[in-house]
Protein backbone atom coordinates (compact mmCIF):
# COMPACT_ATOMS: atom_id res chain seq x y z
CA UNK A 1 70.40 62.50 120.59
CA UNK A 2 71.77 61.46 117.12
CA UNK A 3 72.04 57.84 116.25
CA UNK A 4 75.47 56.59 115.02
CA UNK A 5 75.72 54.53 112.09
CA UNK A 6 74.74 51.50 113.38
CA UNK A 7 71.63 52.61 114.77
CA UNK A 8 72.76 52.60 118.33
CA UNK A 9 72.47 55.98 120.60
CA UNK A 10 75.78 57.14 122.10
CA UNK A 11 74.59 55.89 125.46
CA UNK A 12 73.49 52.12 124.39
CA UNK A 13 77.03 52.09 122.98
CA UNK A 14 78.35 53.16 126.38
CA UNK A 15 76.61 50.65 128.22
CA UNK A 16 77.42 48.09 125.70
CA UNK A 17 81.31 48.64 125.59
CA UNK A 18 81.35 48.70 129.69
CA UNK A 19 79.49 45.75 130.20
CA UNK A 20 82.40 44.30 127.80
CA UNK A 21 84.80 45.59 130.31
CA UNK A 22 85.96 48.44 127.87
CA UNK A 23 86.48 51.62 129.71
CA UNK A 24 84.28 54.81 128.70
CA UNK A 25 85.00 58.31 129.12
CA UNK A 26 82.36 61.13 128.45
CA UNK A 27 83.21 64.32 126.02
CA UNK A 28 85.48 65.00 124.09
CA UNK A 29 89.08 65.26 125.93
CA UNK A 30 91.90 67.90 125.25
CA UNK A 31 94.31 67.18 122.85
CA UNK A 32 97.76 66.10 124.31
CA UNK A 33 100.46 69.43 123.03
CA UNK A 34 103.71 69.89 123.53
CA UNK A 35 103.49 72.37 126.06
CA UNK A 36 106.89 74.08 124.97
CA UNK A 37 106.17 74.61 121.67
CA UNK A 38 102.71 76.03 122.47
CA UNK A 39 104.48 78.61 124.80
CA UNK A 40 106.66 79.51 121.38
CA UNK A 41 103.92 79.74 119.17
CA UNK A 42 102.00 81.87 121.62
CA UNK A 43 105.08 84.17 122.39
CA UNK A 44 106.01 84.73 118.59
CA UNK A 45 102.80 85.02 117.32
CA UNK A 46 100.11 85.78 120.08
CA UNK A 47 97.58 84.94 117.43
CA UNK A 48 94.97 81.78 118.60
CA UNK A 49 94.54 80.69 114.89
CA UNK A 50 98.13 80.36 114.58
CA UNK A 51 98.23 77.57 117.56
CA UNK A 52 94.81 76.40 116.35
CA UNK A 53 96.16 75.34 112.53
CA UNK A 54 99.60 74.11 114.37
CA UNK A 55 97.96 71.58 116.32
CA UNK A 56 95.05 71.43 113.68
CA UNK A 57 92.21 71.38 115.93
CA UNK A 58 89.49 74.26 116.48
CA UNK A 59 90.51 77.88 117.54
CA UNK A 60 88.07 77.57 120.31
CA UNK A 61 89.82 74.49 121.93
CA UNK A 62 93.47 76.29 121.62
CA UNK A 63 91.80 79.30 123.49
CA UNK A 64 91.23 76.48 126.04
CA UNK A 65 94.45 75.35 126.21
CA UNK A 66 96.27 78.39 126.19
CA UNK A 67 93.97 79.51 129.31
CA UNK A 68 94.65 76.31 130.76
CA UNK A 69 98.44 77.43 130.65
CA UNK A 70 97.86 81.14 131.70
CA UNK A 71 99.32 82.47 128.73
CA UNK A 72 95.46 83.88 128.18
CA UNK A 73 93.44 85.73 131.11
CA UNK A 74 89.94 86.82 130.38
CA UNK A 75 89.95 86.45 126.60
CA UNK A 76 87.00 88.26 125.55
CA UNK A 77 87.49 88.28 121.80
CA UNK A 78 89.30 91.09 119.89
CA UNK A 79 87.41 94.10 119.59
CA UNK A 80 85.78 95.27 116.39
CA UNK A 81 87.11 97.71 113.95
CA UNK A 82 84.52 100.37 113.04
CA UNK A 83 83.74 101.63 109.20
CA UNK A 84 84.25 105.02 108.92
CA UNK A 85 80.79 104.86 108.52
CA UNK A 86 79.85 103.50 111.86
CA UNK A 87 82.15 105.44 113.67
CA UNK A 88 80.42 108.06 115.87
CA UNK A 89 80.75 111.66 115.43
């Protein structure tokens, strides 16, 4: 596990903080959206990178959140384009 800048581990901080009566959550937590404008941007554009530089945080987490609102089902990735090179025969 990666120090932080003090020197501390993530958990010693933890411990330290709740023992200070601070409360701790673990990970990293969604990103509060408006869910009405994600429904727009979704329905104009159906493009994840589009929601992902709107709310400027990684495509992977607006996958996440657009699952989370069923507007994606199974999202496997888009498939690849083939060079008419690789193409077969």
């Amino acid at each position: 596990m990666p120090n932080v800048g003090n020197g501390m581990k993530p958990a010693t901080l933890s411990r330290l903080f709740r023992d200070h009566g601070f409360e701790v959550q673990r990970g990293v937590r969604k990103p509060k959206v408006p869910k009405q404008k994600l429904r727009r941007i979704w329905i104009e554009t159906q493009i994840i990178n589009r929601v992902a530089r709107e709310f400027k945080i990684h495509w992977k987490m607006a996958l996440h959140l657009l699952e989370d609102e069923k507007l994606i089902v199974g999202y496997n990735g888009r498939p690849r384009k083939l060079s008419k090179s690789s193409r077969p025969s």
